[in-house]
Protein backbone atom coordinates (compact mmCIF):
# COMPACT_ATOMS: atom_id res chain seq x y z
CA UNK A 1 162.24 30.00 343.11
CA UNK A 2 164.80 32.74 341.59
CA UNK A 3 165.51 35.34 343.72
CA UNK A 4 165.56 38.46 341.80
CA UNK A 5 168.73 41.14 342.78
CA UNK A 6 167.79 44.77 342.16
CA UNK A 7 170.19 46.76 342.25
CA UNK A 8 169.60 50.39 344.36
CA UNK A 9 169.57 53.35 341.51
CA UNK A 10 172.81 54.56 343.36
CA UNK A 11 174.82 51.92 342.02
CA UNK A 12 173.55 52.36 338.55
CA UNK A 13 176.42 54.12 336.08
CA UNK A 14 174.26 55.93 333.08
CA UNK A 15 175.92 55.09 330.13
CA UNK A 16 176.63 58.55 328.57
CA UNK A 17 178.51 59.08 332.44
CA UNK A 18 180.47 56.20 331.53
CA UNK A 19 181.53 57.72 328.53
CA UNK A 20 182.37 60.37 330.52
CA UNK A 21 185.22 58.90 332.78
CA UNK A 22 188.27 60.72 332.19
CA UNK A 23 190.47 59.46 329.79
CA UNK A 24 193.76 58.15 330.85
CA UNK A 25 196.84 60.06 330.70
CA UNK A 26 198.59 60.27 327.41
CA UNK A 27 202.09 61.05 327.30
CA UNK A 28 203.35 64.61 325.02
CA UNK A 29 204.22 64.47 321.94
CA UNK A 30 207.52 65.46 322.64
CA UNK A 31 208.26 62.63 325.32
CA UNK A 32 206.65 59.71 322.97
CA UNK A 33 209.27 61.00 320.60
CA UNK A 34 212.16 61.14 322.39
CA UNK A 35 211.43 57.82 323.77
CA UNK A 36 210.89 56.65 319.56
CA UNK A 37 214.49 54.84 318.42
CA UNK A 38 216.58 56.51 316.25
CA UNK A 39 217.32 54.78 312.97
CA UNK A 40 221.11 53.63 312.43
CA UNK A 41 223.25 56.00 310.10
CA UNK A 42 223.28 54.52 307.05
CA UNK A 43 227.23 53.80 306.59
CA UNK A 44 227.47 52.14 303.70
CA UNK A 45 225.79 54.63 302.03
CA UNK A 46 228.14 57.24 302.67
CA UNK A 47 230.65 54.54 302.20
CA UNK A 48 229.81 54.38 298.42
CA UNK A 49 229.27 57.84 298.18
CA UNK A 50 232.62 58.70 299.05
CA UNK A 51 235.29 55.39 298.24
CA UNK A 52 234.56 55.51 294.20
CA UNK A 53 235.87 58.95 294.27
CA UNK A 54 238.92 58.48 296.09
CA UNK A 55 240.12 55.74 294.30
CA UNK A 56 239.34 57.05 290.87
CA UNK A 57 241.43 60.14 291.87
CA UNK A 58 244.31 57.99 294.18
CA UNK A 59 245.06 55.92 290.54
CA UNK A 60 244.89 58.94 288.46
CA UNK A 61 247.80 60.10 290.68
CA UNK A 62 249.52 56.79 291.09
CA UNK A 63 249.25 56.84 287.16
CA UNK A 64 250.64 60.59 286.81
CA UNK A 65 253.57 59.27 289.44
CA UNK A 66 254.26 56.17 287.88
CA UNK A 67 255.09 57.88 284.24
CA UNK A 68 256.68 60.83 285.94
CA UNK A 69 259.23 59.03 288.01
CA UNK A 70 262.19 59.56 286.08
CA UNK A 71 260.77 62.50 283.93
CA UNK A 72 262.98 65.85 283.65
CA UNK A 73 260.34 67.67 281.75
CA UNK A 74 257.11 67.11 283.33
CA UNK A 75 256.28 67.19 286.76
CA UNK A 76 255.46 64.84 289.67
CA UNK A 77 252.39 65.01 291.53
CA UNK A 78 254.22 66.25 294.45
CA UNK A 79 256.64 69.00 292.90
CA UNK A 80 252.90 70.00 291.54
CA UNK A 81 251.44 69.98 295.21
CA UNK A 82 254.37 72.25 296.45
CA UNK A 83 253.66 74.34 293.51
CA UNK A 84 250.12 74.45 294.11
CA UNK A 85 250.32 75.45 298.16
CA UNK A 86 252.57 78.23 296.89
CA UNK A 87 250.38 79.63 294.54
CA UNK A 88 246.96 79.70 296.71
CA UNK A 89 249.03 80.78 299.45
CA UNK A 90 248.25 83.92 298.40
CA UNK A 91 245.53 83.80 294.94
CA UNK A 92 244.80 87.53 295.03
CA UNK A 93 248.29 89.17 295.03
CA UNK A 94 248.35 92.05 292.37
CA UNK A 95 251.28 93.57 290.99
CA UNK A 96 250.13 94.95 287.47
CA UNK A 97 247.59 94.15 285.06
CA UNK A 98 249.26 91.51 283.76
CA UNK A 99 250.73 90.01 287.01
CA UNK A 100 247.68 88.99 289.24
CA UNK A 101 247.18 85.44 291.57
CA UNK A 102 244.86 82.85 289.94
CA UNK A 103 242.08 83.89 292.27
CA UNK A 104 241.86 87.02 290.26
CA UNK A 105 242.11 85.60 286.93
CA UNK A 106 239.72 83.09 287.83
CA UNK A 107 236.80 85.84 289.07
CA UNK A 108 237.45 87.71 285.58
CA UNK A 109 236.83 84.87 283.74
CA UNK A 110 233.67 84.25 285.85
CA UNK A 111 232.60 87.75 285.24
CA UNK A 112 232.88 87.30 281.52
CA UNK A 113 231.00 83.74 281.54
CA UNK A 114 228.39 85.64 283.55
CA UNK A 115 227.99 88.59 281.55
CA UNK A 116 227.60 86.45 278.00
CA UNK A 117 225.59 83.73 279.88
CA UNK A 118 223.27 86.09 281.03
CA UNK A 119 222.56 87.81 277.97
CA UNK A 120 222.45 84.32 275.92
CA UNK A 121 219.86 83.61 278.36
CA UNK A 122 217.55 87.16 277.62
CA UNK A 123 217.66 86.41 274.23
CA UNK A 124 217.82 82.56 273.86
CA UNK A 125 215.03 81.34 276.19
CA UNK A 126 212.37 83.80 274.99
CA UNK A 127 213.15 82.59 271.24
CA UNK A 128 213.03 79.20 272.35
CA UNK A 129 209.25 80.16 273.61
CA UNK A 130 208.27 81.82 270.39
CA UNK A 131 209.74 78.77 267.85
CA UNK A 132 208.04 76.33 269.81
CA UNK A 133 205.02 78.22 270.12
CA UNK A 134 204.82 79.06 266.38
CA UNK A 135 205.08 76.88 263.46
CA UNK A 136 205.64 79.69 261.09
CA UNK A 137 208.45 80.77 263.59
CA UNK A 138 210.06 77.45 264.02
CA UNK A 139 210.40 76.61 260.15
CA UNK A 140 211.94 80.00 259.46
CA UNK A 141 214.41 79.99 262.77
CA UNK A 142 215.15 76.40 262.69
CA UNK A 143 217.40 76.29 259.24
CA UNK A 144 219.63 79.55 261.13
CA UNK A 145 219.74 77.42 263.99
CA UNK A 146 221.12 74.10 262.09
CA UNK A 147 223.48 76.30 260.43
CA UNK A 148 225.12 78.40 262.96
CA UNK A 149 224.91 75.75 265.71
CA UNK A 150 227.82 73.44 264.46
CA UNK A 151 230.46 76.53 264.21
CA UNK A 152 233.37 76.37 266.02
CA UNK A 153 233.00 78.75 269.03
CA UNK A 154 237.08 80.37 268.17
CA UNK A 155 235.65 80.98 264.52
CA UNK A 156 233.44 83.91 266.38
CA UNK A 157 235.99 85.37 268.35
CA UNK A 158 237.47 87.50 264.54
CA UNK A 159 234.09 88.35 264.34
CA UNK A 160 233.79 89.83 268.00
CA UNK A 161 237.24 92.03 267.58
CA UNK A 162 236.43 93.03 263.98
CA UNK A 163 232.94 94.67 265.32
CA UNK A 164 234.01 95.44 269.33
CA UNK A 165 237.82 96.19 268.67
CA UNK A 166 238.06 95.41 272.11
CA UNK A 167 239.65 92.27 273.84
CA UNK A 168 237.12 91.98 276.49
CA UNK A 169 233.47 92.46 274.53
CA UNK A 170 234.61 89.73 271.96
CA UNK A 171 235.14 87.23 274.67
CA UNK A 172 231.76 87.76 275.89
CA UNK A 173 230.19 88.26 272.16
CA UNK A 174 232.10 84.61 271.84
CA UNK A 175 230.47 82.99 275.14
CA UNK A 176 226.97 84.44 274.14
CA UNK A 177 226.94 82.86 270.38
CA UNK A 178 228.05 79.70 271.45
CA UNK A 179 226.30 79.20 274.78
CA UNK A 180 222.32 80.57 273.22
CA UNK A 181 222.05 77.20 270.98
CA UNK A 182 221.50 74.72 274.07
CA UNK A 183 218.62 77.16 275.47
CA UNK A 184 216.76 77.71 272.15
CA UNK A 185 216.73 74.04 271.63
CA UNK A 186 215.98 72.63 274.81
CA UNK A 187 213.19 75.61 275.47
CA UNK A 188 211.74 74.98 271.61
CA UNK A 189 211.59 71.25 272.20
CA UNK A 190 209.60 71.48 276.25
CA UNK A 191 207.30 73.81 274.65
CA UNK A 192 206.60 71.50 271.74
CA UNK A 193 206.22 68.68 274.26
CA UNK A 194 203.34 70.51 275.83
CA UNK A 195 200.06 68.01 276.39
CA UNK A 196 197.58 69.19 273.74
CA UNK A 197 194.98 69.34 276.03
CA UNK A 198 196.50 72.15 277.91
CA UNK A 199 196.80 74.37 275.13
CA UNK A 200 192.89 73.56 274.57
CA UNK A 201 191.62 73.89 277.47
CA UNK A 202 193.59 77.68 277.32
CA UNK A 203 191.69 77.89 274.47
CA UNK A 204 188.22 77.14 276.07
CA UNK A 205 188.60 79.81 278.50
CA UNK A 206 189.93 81.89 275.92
CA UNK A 207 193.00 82.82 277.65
CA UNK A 208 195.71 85.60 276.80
CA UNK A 209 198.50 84.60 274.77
CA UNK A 210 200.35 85.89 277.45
CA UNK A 211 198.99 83.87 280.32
CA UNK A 212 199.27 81.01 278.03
CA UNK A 213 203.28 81.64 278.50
CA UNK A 214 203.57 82.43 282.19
CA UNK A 215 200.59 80.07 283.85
CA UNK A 216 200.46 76.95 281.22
CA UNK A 217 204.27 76.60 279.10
CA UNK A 218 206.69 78.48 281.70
CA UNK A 219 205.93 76.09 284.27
CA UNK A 220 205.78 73.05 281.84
CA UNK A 221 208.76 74.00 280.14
CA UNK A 222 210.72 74.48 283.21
CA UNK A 223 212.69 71.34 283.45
CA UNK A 224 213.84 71.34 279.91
CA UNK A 225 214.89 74.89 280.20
CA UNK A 226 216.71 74.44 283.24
CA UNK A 227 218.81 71.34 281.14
CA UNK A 228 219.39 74.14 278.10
CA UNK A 229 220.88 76.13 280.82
CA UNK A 230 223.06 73.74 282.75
CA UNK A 231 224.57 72.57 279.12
CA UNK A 232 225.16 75.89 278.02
CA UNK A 233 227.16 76.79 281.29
CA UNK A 234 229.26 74.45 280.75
CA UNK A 235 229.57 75.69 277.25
CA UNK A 236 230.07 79.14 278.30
CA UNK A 237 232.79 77.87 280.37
CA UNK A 238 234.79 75.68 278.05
CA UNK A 239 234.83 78.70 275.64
CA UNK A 240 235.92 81.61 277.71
CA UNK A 241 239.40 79.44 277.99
CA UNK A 242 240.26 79.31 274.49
CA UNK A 243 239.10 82.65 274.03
CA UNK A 244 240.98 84.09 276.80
CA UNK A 245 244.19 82.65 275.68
CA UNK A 246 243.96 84.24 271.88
CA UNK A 247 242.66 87.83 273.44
CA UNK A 248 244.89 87.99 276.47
CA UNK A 249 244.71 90.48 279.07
CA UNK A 250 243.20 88.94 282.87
CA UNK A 251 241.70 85.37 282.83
CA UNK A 252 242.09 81.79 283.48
CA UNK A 253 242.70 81.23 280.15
CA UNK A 254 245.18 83.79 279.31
CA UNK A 255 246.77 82.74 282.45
CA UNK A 256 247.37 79.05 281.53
CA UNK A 257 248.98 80.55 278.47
CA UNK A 258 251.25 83.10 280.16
CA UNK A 259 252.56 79.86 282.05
CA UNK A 260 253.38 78.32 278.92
CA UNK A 261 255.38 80.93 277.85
CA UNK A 262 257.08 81.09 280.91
CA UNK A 263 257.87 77.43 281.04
CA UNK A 264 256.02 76.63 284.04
CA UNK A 265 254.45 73.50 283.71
CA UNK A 266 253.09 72.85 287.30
CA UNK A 267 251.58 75.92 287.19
CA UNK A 268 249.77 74.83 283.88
CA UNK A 269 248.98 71.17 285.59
CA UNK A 270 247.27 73.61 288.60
CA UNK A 271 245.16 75.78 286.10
CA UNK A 272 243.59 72.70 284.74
CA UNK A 273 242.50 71.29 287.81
CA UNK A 274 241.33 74.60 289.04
CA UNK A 275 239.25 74.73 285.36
CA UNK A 276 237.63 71.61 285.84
CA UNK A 277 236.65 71.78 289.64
CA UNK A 278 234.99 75.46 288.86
CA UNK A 279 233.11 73.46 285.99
CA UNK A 280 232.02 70.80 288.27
CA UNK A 281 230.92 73.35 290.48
CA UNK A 282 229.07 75.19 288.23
CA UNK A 283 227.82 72.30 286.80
CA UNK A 284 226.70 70.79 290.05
CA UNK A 285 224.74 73.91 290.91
CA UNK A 286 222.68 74.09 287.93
CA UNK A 287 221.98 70.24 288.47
CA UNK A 288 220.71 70.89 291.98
CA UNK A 289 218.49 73.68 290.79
CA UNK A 290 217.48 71.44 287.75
CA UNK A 291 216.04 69.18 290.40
CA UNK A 292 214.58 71.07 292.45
CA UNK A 293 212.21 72.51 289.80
CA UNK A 294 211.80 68.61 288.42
CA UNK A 295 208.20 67.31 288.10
CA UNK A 296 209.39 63.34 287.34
CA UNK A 297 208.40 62.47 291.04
């Protein structure tokens, strides 16, 4: 015989009450993640990063040394170090217009690159939207464009003091000629490269011409404009040099020059490296905002 066990209906747990124990305890988010392990710093990443760098520019000075050692004419690195400390001891000394530190010739040359950048860019990215846009456009443009393109940025600079008769405007007429080809090219060709389908569904919904250009191309084209601009920069810079030098007055350029004439050769050895590291700058700058507007992710 089984003996049956009932159970009184106090001990009996409904199962929704169950379900309605407290849950345990769980720790804040801000404890569970202080408690989380930190991942190592990656060393030999910055390791890489940095060493190539240092050794590329420790045997371009160990070269320099080596064929300097017993030079009279040209300098050692370190007569051009002590040169260098004395100069950007103090870069924005001024004692005449044409006696200024090379922190002063450097921001004029800036300002120039700035002022024919800038304008290259009003003119040259909006014609890069139009040829790309427009057949007609692109065959009658694109034969200036092969033409002009190839000319030797100094061959403008006659043309800027024949028209401005002014030193300063023809440097910046020269920077604007020669640094608007990159941005019509690069703008034409990211237009062009456009997904058909785009353009047709624009044409479904029967949209403006002009929201064509700022919703559907601008931000499509974005990328390649941003790589017109970055080469043209560099352009801009490379030119304002050389033009500086033939125009004179205050600049980087017509300061490398005005050492030359003056025999100064450290001082010369300076400007260049003080040319190329405001390149790389500028360059770097435009390849940081190139990226950040990049879509290949």
């Amino acid at each position: 015989m089984v003996a049956a066990v009932f159970h009184s209906p106090r001990d009996a747990v409904p199962a929704a009450a169950a379900d309605a124990r407290p849950a345990p305890p769980v720790a804040p988010a801000s404890a569970a993640s202080a408690k989380a392990p930190r991942l190592p710093f990656d060393w030999r990443a910055l390791w890489l990063a940095v060493l190539p760098p240092v050794i590329g520019l420790a045997l371009l000075v160990g070269i320099w040394g080596l064929l300097t050692f017993n030079s009279t004419t040209f300098p050692t690195p370190a007569a051009t170090f002590v040169s260098a400390v004395q100069l950007f001891a103090d870069p924005f000394y001024s004692k005449g217009p044409n006696d200024q530190g090379i922190g002063w010739n450097v921001l004029f040359s800036l300002e120039r690159v700035a002022v024919g950048f800038g304008l290259a860019a009003l003119v040259g990215i909006p014609t890069g939207f139009l040829i790309g846009r427009f057949a007609f456009l692109n065959r009658m443009v694109n034969p200036l464009v092969s033409l002009l393109r190839p000319v030797s940025p100094l061959a403008w600079l006659p043309i800027g003091l024949l028209v401005f008769k002014a030193a300063n405007p023809a440097a910046i007429w020269t920077i604007f000629i020669c640094s608007i080809w990159p941005m019509i090219i690069n703008t034409a060709v990211g237009v062009q490269r456009v997904p058909e389908d785009y353009l047709n569904v624009a044409r479904v919904l029967n949209l403006s011409e002009w929201k064509v250009m700022t919703r559907i191309l601008f931000p499509a084209v974005l990328p390649y404009m941003l790589t017109g601009v970055r080469l043209s920069v560099g352009t801009a810079w490379l030119v304002i040099v050389a033009a500086e030098m033939l125009t004179g007055g205050v600049g980087i350029g017509f300061w490398v020059w005005d050492e030359w004439n003056n025999l100064n050769v450290k001082h010369i050895i300076v400007a260049i490296f003080v040319i190329g590291i405001v390149g790389l700058l500028l360059e770097q700058l435009l390849v940081s905002i190139a990226q950040r507007f990049s879509y290949d992710d």
